[in-house]
Protein backbone atom coordinates (compact mmCIF):
# COMPACT_ATOMS: atom_id res chain seq x y z
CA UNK A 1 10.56 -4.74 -30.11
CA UNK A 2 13.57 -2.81 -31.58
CA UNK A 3 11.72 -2.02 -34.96
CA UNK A 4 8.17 -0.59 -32.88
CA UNK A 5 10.43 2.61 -31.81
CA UNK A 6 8.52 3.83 -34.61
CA UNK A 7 5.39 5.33 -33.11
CA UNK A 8 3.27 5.11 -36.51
CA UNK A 9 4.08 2.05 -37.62
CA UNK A 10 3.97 0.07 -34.92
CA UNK A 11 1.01 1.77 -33.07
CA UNK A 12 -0.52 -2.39 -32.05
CA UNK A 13 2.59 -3.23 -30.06
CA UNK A 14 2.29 -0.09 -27.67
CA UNK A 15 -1.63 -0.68 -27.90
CA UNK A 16 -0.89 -4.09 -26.84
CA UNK A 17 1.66 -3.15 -24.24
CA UNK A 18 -1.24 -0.99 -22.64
CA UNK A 19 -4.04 -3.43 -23.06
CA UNK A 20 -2.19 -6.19 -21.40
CA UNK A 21 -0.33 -3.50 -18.81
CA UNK A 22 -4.32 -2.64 -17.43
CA UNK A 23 -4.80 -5.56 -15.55
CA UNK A 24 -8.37 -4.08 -14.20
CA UNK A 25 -9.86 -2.78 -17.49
CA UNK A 26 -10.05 0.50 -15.82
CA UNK A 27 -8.56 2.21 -19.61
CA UNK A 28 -6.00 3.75 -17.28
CA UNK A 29 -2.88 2.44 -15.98
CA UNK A 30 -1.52 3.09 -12.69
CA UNK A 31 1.65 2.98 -10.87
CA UNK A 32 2.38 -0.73 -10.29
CA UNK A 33 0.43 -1.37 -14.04
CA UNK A 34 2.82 1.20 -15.61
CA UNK A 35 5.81 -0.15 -13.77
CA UNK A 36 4.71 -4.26 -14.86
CA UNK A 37 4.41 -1.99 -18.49
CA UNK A 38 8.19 -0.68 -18.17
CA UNK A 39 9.44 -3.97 -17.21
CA UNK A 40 7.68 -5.68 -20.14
CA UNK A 41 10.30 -3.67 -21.88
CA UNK A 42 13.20 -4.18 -20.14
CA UNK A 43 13.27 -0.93 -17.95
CA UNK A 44 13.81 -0.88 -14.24
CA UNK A 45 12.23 2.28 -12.78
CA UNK A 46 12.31 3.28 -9.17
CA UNK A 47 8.94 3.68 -6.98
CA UNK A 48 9.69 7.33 -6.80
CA UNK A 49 10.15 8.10 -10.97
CA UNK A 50 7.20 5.89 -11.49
CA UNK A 51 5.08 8.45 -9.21
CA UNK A 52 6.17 11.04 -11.03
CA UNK A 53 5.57 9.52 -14.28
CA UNK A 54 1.90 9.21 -12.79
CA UNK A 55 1.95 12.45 -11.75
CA UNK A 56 2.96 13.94 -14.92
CA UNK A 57 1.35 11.82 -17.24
CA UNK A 58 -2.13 11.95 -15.35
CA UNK A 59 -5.10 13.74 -17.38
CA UNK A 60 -6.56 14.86 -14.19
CA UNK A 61 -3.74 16.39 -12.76
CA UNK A 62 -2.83 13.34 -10.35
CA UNK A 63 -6.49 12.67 -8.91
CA UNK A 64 -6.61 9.41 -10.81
CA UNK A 65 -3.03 7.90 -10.03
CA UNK A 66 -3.45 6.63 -13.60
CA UNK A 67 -2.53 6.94 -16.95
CA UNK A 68 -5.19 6.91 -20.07
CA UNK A 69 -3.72 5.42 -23.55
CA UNK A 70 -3.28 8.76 -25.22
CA UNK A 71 -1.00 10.09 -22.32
CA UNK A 72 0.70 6.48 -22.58
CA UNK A 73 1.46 7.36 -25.82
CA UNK A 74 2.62 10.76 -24.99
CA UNK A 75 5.07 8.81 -22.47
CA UNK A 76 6.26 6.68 -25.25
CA UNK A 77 7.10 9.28 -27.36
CA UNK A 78 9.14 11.74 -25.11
CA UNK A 79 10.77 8.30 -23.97
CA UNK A 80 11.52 7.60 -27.42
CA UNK A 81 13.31 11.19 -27.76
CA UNK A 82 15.01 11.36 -24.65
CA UNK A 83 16.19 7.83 -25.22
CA UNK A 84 17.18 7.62 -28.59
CA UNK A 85 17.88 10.77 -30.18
CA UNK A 86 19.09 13.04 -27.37
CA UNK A 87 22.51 11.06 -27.27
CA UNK A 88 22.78 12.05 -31.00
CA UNK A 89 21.43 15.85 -30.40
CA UNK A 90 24.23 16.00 -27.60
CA UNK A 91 26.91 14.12 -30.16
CA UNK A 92 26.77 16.61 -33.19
């Protein structure tokens, strides 16, 4: 998992992460499919940062409770940023 930080190159694993993550097929994720997602990973996430991740991450402004792939992505990425390189943006 440590080399698919790269969002290009290892576009299958989150893909996969998703696919597996929607246990209903709905294309969307929701709350307790994004939170089985997170822990997949290794992340612990409370109830109330998972709604907000929802919330935030929801095309249709939080009707759905769910999260479509390309806003999954969009997750991924910021996570990958806030994660990984703001330490080093802080640092220098």
């Amino acid at each position: 998992m440590q080399d698919c930080w790269d969002i290009h190159s290892c576009g299958w694993f989150w893909q996969s992460i998703f696919e597996r993550s929607d246990k209903d097929r709905s294309g969307r994720i929701d709350v307790n499919e994004l939170r089985d997602a997170l822990l997949s990973l290794g992340f612990s996430v409370s109830p109330v940062v998972l709604d907000l991740l929802v919330s935030k991450f929801d095309k249709s402004g939080g009707k759905n409770r769910a999260i479509e792939y390309d806003n999954f992505i969009e997750y991924v990425i910021l996570s990958v940023f806030f994660f990984l390189l703001w330490p080093l943006l802080i640092y220098y």
